[in-house]
Protein backbone atom coordinates (compact mmCIF):
# COMPACT_ATOMS: atom_id res chain seq x y z
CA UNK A 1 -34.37 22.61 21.36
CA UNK A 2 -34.86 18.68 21.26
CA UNK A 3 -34.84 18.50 17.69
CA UNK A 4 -32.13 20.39 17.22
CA UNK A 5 -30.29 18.63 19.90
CA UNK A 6 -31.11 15.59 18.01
CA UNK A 7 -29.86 16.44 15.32
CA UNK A 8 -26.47 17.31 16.23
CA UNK A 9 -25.88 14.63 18.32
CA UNK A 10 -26.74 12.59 15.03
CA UNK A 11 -24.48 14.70 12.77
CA UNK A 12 -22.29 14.37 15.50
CA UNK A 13 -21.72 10.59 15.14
CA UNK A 14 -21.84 10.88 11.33
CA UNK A 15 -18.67 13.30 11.48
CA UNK A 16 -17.12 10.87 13.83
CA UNK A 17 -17.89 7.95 11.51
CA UNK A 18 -16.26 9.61 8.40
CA UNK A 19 -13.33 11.00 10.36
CA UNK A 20 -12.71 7.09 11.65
CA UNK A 21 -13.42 5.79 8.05
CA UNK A 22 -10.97 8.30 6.47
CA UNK A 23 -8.43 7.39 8.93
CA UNK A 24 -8.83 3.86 8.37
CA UNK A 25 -8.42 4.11 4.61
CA UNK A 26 -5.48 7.03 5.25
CA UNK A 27 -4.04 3.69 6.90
CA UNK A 28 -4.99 1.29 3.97
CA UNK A 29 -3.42 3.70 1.38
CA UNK A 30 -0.56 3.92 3.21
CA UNK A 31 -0.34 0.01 3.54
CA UNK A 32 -0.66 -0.23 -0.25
CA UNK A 33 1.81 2.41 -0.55
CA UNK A 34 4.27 0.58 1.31
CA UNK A 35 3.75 -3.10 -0.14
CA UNK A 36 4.00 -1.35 -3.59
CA UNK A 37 7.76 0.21 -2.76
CA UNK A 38 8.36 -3.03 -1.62
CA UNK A 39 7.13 -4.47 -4.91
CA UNK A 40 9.51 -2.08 -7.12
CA UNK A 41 12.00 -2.57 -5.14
CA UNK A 42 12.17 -6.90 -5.56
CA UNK A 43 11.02 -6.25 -9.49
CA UNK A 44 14.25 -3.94 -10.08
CA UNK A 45 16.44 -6.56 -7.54
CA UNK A 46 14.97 -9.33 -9.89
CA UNK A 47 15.57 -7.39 -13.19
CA UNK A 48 19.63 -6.60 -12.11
CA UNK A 49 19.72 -10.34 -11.12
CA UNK A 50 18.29 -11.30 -14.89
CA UNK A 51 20.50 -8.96 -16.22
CA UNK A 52 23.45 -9.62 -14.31
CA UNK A 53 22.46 -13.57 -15.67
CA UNK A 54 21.96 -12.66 -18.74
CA UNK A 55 25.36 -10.39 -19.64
CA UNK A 56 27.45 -13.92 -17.70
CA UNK A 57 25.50 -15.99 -20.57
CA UNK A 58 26.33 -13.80 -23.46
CA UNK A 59 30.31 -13.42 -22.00
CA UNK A 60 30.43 -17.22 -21.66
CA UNK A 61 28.89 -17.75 -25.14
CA UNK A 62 31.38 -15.01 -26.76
CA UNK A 63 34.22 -16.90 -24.68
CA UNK A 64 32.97 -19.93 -25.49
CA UNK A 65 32.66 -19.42 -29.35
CA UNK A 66 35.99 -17.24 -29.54
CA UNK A 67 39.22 -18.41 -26.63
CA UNK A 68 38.11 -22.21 -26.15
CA UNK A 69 37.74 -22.95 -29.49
CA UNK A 70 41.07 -21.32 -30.40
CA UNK A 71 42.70 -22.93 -28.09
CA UNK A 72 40.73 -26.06 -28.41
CA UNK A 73 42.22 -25.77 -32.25
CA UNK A 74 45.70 -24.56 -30.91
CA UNK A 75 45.88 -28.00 -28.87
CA UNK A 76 44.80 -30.26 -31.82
CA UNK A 77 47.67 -28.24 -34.08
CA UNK A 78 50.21 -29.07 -31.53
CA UNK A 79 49.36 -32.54 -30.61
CA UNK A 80 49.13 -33.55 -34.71
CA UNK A 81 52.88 -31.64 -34.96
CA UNK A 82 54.24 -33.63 -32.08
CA UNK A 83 52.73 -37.04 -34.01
CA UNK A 84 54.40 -35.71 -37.55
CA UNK A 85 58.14 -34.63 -35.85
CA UNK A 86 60.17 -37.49 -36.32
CA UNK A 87 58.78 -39.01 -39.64
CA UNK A 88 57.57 -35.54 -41.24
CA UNK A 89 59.00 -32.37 -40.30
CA UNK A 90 57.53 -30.34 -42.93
CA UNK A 91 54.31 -31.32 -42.11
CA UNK A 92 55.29 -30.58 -38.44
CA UNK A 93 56.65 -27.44 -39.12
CA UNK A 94 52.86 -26.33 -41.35
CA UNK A 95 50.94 -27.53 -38.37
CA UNK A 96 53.00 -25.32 -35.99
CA UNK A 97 52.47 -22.32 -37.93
CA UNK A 98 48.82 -22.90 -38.27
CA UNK A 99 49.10 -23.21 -34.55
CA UNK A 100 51.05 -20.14 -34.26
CA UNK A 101 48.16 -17.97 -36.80
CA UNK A 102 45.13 -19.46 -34.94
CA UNK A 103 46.81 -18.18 -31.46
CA UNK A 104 47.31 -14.70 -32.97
CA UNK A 105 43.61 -14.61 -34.85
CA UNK A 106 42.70 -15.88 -30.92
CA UNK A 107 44.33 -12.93 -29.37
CA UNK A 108 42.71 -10.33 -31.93
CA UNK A 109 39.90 -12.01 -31.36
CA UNK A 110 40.24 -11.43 -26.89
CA UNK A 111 41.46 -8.07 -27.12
CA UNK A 112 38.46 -7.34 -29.74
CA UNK A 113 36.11 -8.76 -26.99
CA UNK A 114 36.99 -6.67 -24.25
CA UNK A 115 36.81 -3.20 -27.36
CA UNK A 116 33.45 -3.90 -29.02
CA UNK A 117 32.81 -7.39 -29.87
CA UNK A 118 32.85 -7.13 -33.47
CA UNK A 119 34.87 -10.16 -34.99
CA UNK A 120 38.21 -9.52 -36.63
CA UNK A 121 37.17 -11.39 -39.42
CA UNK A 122 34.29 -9.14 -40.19
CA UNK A 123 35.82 -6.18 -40.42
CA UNK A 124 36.62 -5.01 -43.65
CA UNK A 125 35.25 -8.03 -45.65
CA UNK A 126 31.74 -9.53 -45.58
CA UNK A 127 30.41 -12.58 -44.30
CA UNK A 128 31.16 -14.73 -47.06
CA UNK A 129 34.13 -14.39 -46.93
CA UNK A 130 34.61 -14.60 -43.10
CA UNK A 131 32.86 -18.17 -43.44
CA UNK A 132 35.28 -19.13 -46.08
CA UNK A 133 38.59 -17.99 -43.85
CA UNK A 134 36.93 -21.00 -41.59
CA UNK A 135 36.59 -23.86 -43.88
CA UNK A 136 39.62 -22.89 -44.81
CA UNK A 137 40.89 -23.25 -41.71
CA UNK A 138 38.89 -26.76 -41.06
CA UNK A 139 40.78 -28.14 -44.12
CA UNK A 140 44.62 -26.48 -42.64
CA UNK A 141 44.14 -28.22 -39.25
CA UNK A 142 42.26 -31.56 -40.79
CA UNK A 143 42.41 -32.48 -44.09
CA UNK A 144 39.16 -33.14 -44.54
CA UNK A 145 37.56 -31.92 -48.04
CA UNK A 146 35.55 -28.60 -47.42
CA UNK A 147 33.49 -27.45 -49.54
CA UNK A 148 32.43 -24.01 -49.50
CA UNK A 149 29.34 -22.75 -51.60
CA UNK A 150 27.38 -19.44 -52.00
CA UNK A 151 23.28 -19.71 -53.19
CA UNK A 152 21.94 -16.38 -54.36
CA UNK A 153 23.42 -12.68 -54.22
CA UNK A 154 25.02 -11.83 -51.48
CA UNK A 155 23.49 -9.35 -48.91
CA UNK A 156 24.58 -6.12 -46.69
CA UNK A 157 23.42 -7.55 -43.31
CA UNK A 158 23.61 -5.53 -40.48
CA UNK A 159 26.93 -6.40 -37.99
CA UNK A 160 24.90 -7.96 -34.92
CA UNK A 161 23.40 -10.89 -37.60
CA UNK A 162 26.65 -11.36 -39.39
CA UNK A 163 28.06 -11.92 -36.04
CA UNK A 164 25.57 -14.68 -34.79
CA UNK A 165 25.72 -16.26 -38.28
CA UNK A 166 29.86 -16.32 -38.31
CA UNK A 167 29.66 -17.66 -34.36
CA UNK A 168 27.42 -20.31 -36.03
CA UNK A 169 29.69 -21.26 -38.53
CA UNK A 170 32.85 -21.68 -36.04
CA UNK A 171 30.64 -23.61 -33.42
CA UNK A 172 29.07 -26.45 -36.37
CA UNK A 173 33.18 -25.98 -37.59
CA UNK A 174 33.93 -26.88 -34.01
CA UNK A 175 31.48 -29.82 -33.80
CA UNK A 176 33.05 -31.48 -36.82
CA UNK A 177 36.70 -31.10 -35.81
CA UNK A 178 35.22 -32.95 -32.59
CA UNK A 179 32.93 -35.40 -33.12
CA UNK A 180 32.45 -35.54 -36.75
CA UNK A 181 34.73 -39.24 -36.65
CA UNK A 182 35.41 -41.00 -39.94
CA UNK A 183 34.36 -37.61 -41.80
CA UNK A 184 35.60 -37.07 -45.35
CA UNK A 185 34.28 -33.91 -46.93
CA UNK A 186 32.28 -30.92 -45.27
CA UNK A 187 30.10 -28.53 -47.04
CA UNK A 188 29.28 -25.22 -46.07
CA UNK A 189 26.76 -23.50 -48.07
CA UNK A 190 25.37 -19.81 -47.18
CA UNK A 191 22.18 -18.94 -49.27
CA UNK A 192 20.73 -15.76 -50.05
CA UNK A 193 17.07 -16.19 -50.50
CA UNK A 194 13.92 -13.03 -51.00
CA UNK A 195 12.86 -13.59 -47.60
CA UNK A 196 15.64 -15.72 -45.19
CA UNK A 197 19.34 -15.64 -45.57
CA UNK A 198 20.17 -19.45 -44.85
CA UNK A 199 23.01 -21.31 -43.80
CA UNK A 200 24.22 -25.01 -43.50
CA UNK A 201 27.27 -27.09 -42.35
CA UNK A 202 26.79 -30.84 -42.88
CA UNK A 203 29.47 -33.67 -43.02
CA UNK A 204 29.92 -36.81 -43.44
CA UNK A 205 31.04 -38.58 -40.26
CA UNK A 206 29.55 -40.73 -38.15
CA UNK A 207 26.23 -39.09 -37.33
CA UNK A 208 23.88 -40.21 -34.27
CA UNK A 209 20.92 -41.19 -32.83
CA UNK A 210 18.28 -39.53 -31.52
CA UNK A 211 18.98 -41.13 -28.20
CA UNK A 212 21.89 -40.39 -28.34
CA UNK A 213 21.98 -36.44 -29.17
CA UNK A 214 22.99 -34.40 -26.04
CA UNK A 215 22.52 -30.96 -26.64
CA UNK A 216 25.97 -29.18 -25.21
CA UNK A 217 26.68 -25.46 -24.51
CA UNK A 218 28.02 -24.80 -27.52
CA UNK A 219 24.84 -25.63 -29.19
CA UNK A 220 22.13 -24.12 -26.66
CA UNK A 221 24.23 -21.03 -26.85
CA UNK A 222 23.84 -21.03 -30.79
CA UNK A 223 20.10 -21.46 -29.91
CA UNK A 224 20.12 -18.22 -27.81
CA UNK A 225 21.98 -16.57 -30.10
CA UNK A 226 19.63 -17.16 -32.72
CA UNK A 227 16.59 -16.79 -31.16
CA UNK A 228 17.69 -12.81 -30.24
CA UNK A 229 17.27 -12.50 -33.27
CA UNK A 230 14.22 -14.40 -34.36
CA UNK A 231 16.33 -16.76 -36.15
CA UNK A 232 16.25 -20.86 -35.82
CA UNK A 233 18.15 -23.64 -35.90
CA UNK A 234 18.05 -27.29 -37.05
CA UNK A 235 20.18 -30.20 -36.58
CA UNK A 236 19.40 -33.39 -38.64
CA UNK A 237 21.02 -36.53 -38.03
CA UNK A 238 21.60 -40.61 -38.39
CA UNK A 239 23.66 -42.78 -37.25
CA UNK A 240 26.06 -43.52 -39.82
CA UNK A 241 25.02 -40.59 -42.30
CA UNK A 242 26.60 -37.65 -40.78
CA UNK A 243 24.89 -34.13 -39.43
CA UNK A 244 23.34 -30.99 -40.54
CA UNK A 245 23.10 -27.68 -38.99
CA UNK A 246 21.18 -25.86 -40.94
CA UNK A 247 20.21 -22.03 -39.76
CA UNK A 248 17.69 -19.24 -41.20
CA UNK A 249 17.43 -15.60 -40.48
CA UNK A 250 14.20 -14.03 -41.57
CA UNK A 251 15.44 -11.30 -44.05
CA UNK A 252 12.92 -8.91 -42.27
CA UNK A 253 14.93 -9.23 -38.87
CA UNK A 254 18.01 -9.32 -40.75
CA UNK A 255 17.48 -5.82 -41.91
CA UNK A 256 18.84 -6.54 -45.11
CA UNK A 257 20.47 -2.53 -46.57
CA UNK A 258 21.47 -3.52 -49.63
CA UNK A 259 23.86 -5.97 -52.11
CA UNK A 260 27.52 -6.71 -52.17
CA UNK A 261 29.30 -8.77 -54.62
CA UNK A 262 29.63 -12.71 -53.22
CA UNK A 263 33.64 -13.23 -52.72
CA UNK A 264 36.45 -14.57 -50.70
C-alpha cells in the first residue's frame, strides 16, 4: 500500500502542477489577447488619423492648384484693368473679360471638384492641348512671350497622370505669373519619349539662389503629387538666369494605352 500511496500522492502534485501551469498560461493568453485588441484597435485609430491627414492634403492641394490660383489670376486681371481705365479702356475692357472667363473656368473647375475631380480642361481634349489653353492664358493675363512646344508623338495617358501633369503645368504657370520678375518669354515643352513622358516650364526672369529657394506649398504639393505616382521633379535655377521645372513620368507608371494625334 506504501508504494502505491506514494505514488499518488506524487501524481497528485504533478496534476496540481499542470492544472496551476495551465491556469497561469490560460492567464498569459488572455493577457496577450487583450494587449493585441488593444493593438488593432490604436493601428486602425492611427490609420483613420493618416487617412483623415492624408484626404485634408490632397483637398488642400486640389484647392490649392484649382480656387486660389483662379482667383489669385482673377485679382491680377482686375488690378491690371483698374491701372489701364483711364488711359486704355480697350485694354481694360480685354482684361475684364479674361477676368470674367478665368472666374467661370474657376467655377467649372469647384463644382467639378466636389463631382469627380477630373479637370474641365481634360475632358474631351488631351493633355496637350489642356497645357496649351494655359500658356495661352499666361500670355492673356501677362504679355509675356509663351512658347508652347510638343517633342515626340503624343500619348493616351491614363486620367489620374494627365491630371498631376496639367496641376503641374498651372502651379510652374503660377510661379511665373508670381515671382518670375523681369521675365520675357516662357517655354513650355511636353515630350513624349519610349520610356518617360517629360515636361518643362522655364522662363526667363530673375531666377535665385540656392540660399535663397524656399520650397512653398504649391511646390511640395507638386512633389506629392508626383511621387503617387512614381514621378519626379526638378527645379534648376540662378540668380539672374531664370528657372526650370522640369517633370518625368516613367511611361511604365503612366500606363501609356495607346497614340493620339499632338494638337491644340
Amino acid at each position: 500500500m506504501l508504494p502505491i500511496s506514494l505514488m499518488s500522492f506524487a501524481l497528485s502534485i504533478l496534476l496540481g502542477l499542470w492544472i496551476k501551469r495551465m491556469t497561469q498560461q490560460s492567464k498569459e493568453r488572455a493577457r496577450l489577447i487583450e494587449e493585441l485588441r488593444r493593438s488593432q484597435a490604436r493601428v486602425a485609430r492611427l490609420s483613420h488619423e493618416a487617412g483623415i491627414s492624408a484626404e485634408r492634403e490632397r483637398l488642400a492641394r486640389e484647392i490649392h492648384d484649382t480656387l486660389a490660383q483662379g482667383l489669385s489670376s482673377i485679382i491680377s486681371l482686375v488690378q491690371a484693368a483698374e491701372s489701364k481705365m483711364r488711359d486704355e479702356p480697350d485694354h481694360a475692357a480685354g482684361h475684364l473679360s479674361r477676368a470674367g472667363q478665368v472666374a467661370r473656368e474657376s467655377l467649372a473647375e469647384a463644382r467639378d471638384f466636389v463631382a469627380t475631380l477630373t479637370p474641365p480642361t481634360l475632358r474631351g481634349g488631351s493633355l496637350v492641348q489642356a497645357v496649351r489653353r494655359q500658356a495661352d492664358g499666361l500670355i492673356a493675363e501677362t504679355g509675356l512671350d509663351v512658347r508652347t512646344s510638343v517633342h515626340g508623338e503624343e500619348e493616351s495617358l491614363p486620367m489620374p497622370v494627365n491630371v498631376v501633369l496639367l496641376r503641374t503645368v498651372q502651379e510652374a504657370i503660377a510661379n511665373v505669373r508670381k515671382h518670375a520678375e523681369r521675365a520675357r518669354t516662357v517655354d513650355v515643352a511636353v515630350t513624349f519619349e519610349p520610356d518617360a513622358v517629360r515636361l518643362l516650364v522655364r522662363d526667363d526672369g530673375k531666377g535665385f539662389t540656392p540660399d535663397d529657394a524656399r520650397e512653398g506649398y504649391g511646390l511640395r504639393g507638386m512633389r506629392a503629387r508626383l511621387a503617387e505616382i512614381d514621378g519626379t521633379v526638378t527645379v534648376s535655377s540662378r540668380a539672374g538666369e531664370g528657372t526650370a521645372i522640369e517633370v518625368r513620368v516613367p511611361v511604365a507608371v503612366a500606363g501609356v494605352t495607346g497614340k493620339v494625334a499632338a494638337g491644340g
